[in-house]
PDB file of N, CA and C in Angstrom:
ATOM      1  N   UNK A   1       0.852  -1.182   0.000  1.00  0.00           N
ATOM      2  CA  UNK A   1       0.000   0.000   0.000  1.00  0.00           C
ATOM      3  C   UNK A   1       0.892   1.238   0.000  1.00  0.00           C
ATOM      4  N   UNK A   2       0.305   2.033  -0.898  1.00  0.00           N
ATOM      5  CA  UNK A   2       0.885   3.549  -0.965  1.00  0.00           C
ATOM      6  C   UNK A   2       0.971   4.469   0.158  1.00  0.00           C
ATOM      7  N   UNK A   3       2.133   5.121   0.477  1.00  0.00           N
ATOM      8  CA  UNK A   3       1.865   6.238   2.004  1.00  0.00           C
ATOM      9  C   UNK A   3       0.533   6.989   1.847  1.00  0.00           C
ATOM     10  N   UNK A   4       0.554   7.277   0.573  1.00  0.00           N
ATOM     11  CA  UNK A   4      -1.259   8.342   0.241  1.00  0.00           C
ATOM     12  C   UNK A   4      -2.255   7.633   0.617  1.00  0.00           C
ATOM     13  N   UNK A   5      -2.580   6.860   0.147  1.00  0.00           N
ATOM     14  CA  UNK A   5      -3.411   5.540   0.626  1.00  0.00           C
ATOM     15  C   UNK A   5      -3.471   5.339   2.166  1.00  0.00           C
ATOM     16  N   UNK A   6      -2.416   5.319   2.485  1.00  0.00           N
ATOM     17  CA  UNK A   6      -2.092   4.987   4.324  1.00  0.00           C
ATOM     18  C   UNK A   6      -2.508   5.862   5.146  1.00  0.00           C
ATOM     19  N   UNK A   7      -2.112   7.241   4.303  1.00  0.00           N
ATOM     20  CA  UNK A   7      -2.409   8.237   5.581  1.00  0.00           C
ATOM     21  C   UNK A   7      -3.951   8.764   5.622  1.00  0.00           C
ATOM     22  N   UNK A   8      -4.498   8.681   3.687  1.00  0.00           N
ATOM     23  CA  UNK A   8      -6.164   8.835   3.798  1.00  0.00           C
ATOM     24  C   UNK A   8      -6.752   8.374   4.789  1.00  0.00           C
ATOM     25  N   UNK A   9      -6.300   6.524   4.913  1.00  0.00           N
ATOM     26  CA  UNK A   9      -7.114   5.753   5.343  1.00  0.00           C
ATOM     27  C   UNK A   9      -6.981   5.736   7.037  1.00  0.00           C
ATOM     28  N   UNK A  10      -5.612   6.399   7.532  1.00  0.00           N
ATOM     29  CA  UNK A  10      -5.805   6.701   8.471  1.00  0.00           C
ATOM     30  C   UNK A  10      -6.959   7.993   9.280  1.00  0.00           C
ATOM     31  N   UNK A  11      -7.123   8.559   8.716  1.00  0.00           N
ATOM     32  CA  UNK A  11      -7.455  10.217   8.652  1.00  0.00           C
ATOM     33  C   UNK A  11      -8.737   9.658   8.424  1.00  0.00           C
ATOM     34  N   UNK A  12      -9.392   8.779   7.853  1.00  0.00           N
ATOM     35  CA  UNK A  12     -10.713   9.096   7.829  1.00  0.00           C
ATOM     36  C   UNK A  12     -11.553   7.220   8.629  1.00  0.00           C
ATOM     37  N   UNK A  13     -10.276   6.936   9.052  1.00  0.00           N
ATOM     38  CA  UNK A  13     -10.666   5.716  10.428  1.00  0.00           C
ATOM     39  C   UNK A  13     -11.106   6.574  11.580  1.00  0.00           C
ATOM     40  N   UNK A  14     -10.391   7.866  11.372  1.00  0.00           N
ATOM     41  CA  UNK A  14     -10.354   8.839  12.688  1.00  0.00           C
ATOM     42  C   UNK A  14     -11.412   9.599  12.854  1.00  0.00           C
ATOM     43  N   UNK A  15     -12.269   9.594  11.212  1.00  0.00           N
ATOM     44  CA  UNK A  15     -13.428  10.694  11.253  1.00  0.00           C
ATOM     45  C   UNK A  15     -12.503  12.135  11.250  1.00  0.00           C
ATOM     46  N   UNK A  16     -11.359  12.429  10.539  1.00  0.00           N
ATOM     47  CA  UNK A  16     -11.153  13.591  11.026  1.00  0.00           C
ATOM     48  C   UNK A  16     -10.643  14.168   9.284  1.00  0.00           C
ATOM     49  N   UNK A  17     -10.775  15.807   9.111  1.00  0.00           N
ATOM     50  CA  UNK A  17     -10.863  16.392   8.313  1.00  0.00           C
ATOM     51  C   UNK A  17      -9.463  16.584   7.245  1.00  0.00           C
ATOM     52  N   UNK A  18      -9.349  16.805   6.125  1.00  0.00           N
ATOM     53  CA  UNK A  18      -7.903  17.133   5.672  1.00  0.00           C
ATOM     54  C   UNK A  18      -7.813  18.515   6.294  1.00  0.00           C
ATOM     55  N   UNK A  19      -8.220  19.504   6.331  1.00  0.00           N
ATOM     56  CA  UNK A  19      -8.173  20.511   7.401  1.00  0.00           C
ATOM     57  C   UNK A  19      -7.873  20.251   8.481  1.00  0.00           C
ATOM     58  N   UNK A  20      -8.441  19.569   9.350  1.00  0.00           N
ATOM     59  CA  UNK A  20      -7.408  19.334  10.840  1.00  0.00           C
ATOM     60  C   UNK A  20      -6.206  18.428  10.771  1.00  0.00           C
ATOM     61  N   UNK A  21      -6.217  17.653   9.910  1.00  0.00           N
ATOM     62  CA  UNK A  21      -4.934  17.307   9.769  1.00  0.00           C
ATOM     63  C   UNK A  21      -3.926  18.144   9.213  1.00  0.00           C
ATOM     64  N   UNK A  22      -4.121  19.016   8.328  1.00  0.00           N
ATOM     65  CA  UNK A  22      -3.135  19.976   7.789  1.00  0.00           C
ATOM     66  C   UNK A  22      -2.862  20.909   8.605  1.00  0.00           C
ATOM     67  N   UNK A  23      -4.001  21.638   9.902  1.00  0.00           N
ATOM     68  CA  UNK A  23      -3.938  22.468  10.656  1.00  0.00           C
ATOM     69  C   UNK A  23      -2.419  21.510  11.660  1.00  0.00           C
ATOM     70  N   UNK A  24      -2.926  20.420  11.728  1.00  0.00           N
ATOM     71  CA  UNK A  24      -1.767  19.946  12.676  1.00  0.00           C
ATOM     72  C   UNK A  24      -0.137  20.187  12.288  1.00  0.00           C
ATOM     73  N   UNK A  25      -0.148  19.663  10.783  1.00  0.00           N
ATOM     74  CA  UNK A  25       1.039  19.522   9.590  1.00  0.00           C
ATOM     75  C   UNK A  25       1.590  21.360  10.189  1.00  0.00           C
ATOM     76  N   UNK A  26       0.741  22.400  10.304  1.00  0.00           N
ATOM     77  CA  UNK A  26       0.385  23.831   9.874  1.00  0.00           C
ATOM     78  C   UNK A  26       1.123  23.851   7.959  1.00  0.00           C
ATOM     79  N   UNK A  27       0.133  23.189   7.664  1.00  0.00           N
ATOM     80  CA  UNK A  27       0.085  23.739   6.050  1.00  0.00           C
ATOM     81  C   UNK A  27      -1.431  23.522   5.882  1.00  0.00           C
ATOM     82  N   UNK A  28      -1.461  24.363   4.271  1.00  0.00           N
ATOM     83  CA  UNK A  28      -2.402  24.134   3.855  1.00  0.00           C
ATOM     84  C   UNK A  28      -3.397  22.859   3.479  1.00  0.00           C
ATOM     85  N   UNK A  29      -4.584  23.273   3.410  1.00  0.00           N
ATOM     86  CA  UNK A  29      -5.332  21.960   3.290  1.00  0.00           C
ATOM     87  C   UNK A  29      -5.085  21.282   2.084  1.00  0.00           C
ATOM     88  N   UNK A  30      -4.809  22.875   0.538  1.00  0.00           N
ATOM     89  CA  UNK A  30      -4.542  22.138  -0.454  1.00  0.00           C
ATOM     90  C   UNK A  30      -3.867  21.280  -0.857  1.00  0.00           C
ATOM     91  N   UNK A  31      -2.274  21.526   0.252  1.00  0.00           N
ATOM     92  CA  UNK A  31      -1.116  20.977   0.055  1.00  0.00           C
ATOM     93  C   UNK A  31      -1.213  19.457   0.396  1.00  0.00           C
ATOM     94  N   UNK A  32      -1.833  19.254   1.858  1.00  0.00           N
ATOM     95  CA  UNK A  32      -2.327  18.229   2.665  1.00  0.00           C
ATOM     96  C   UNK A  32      -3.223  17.193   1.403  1.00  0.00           C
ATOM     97  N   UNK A  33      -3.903  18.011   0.853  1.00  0.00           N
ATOM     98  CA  UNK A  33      -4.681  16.937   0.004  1.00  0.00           C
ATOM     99  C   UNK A  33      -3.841  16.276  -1.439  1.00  0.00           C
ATOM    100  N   UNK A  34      -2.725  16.988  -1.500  1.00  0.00           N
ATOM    101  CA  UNK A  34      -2.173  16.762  -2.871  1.00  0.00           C
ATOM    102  C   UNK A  34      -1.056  15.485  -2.178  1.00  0.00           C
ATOM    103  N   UNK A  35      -0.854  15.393  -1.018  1.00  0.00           N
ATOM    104  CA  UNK A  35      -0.059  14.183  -0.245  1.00  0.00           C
ATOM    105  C   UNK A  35      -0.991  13.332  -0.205  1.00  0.00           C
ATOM    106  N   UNK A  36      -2.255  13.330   0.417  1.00  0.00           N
ATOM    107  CA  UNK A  36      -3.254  12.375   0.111  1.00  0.00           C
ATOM    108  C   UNK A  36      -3.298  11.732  -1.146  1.00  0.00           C
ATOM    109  N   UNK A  37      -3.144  12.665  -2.394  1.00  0.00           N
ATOM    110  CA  UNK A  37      -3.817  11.975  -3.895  1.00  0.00           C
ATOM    111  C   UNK A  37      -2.020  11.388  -4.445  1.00  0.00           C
ATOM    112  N   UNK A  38      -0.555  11.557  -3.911  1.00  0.00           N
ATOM    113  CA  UNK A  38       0.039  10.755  -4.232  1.00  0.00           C
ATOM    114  C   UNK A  38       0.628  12.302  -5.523  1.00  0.00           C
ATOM    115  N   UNK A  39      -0.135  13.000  -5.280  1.00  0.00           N
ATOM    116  CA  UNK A  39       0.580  14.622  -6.207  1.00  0.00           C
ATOM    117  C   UNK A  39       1.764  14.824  -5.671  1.00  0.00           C
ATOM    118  N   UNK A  40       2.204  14.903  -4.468  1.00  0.00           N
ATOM    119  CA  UNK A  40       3.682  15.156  -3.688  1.00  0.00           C
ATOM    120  C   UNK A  40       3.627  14.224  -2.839  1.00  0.00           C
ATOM    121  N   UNK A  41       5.046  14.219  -2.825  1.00  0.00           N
ATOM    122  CA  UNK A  41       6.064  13.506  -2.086  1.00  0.00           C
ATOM    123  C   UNK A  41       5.821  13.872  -0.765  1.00  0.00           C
ATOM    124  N   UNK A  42       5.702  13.102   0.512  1.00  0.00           N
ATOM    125  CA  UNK A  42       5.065  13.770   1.762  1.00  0.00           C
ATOM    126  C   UNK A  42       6.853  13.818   2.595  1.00  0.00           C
ATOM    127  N   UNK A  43       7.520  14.771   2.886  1.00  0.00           N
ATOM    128  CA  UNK A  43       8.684  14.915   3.714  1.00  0.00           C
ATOM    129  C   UNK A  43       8.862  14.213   4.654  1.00  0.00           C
ATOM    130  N   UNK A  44       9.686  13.791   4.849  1.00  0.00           N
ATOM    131  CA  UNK A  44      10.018  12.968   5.873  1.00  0.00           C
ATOM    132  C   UNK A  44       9.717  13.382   7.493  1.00  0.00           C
ATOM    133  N   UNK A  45       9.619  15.140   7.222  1.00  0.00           N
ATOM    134  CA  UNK A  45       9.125  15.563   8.589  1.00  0.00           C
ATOM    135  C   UNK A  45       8.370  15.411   8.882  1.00  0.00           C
ATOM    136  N   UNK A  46       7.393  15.537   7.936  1.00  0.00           N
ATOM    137  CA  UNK A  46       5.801  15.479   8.039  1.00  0.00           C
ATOM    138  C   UNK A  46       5.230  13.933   7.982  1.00  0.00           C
ATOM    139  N   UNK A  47       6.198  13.313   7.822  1.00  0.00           N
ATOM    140  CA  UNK A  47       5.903  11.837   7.960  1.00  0.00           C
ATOM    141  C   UNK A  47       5.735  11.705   9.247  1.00  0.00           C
ATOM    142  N   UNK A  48       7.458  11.534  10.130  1.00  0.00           N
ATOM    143  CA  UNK A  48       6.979  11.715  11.693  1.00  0.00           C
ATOM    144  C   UNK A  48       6.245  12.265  12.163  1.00  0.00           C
ATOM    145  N   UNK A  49       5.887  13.118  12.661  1.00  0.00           N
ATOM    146  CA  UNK A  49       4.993  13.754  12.983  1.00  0.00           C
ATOM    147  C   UNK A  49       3.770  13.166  12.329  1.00  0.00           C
ATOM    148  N   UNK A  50       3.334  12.686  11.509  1.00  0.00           N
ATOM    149  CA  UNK A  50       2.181  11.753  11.039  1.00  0.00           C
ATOM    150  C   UNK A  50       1.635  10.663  11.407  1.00  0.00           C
ATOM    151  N   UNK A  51       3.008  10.092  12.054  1.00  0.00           N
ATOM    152  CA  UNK A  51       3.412   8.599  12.254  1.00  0.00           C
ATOM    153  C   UNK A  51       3.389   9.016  14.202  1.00  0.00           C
ATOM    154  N   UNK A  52       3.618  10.259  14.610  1.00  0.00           N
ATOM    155  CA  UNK A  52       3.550  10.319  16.258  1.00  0.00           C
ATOM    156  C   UNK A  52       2.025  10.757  16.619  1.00  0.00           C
ATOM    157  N   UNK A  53       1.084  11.250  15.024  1.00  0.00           N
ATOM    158  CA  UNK A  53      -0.181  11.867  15.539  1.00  0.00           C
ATOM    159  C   UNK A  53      -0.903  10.395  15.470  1.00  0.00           C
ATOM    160  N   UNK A  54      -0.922   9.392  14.534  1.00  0.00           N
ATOM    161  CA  UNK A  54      -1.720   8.233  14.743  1.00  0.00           C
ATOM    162  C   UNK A  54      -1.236   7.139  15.612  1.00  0.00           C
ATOM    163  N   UNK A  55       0.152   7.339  15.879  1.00  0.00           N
ATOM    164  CA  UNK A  55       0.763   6.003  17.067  1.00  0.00           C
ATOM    165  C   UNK A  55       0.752   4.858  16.307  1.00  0.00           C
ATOM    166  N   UNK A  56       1.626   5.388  15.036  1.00  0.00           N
ATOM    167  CA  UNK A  56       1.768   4.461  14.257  1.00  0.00           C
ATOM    168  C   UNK A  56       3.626   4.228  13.418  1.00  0.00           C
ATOM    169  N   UNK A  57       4.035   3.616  13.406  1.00  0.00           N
ATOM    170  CA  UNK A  57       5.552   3.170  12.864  1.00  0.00           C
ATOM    171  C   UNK A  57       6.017   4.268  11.499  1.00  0.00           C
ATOM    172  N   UNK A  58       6.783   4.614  11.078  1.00  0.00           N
ATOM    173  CA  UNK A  58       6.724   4.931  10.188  1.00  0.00           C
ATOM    174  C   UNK A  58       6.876   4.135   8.848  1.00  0.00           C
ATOM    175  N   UNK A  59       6.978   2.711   9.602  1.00  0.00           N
ATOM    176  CA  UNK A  59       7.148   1.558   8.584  1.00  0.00           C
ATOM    177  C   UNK A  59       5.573   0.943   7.783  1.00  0.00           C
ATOM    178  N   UNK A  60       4.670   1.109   9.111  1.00  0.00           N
ATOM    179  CA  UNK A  60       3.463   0.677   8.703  1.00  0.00           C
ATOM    180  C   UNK A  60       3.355   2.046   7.920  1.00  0.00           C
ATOM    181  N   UNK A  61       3.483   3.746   8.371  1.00  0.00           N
ATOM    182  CA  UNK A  61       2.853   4.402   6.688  1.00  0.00           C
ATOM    183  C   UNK A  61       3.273   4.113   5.486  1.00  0.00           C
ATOM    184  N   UNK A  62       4.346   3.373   5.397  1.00  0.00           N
ATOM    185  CA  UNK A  62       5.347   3.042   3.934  1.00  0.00           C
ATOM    186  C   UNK A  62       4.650   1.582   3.787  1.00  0.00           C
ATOM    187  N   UNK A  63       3.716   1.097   4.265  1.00  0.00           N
ATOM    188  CA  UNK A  63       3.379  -0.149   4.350  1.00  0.00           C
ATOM    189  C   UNK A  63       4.334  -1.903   4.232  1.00  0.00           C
ATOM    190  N   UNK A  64       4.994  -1.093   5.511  1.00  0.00           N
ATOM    191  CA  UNK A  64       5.734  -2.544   5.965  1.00  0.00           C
ATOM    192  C   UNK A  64       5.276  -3.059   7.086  1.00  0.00           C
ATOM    193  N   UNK A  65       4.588  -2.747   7.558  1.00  0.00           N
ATOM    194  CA  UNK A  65       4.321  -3.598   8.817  1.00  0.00           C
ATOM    195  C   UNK A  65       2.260  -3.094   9.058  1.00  0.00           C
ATOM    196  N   UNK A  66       1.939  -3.830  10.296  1.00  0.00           N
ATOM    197  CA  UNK A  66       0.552  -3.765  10.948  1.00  0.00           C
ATOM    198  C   UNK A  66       0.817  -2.543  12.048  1.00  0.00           C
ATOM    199  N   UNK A  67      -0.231  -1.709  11.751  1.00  0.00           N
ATOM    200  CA  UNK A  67      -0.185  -0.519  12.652  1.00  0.00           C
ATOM    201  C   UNK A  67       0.039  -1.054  14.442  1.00  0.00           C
ATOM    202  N   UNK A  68       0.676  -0.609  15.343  1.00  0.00           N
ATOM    203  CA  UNK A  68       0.827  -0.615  17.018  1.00  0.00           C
ATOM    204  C   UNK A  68      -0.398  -1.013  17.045  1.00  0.00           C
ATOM    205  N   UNK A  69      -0.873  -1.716  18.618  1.00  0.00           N
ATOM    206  CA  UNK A  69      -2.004  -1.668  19.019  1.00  0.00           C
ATOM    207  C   UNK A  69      -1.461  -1.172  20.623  1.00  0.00           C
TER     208      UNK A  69
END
């Protein structure tokens, strides 16, 4: 599975908005959504921080592993 794919599907397990997630990122929503659709490359910063907001590996967003429980 694709990181875009990973992080949608995280983000909307959560019920939560590309707006509050981008508010978190502090970027835009547009930008936030163009990482969603696989348009850009998501930074490695913004990975962590992705990977510390769901309590999740940064291996499972690259889809190597099963998310923490």
């Amino acid at each position: 599975m694709k990181m875009n794919l990973r992080i949608r599907d995280l983000r909307e397990d959560r019920d939560l908005t590309q707006s509050q997630v981008a508010a978190y990122l502090l970027c835009d929503q547009s930008l936030y959504s163009k990482y969603e659709c696989g348009k850009r490359d998501l930074p490695l910063r913004l990975a962590i921080k992705l990977a510390d907001f769901y309590d999740v590996s940064l291996d499972y967003l690259v889809g190597r592993e099963f998310p923490k429980r």
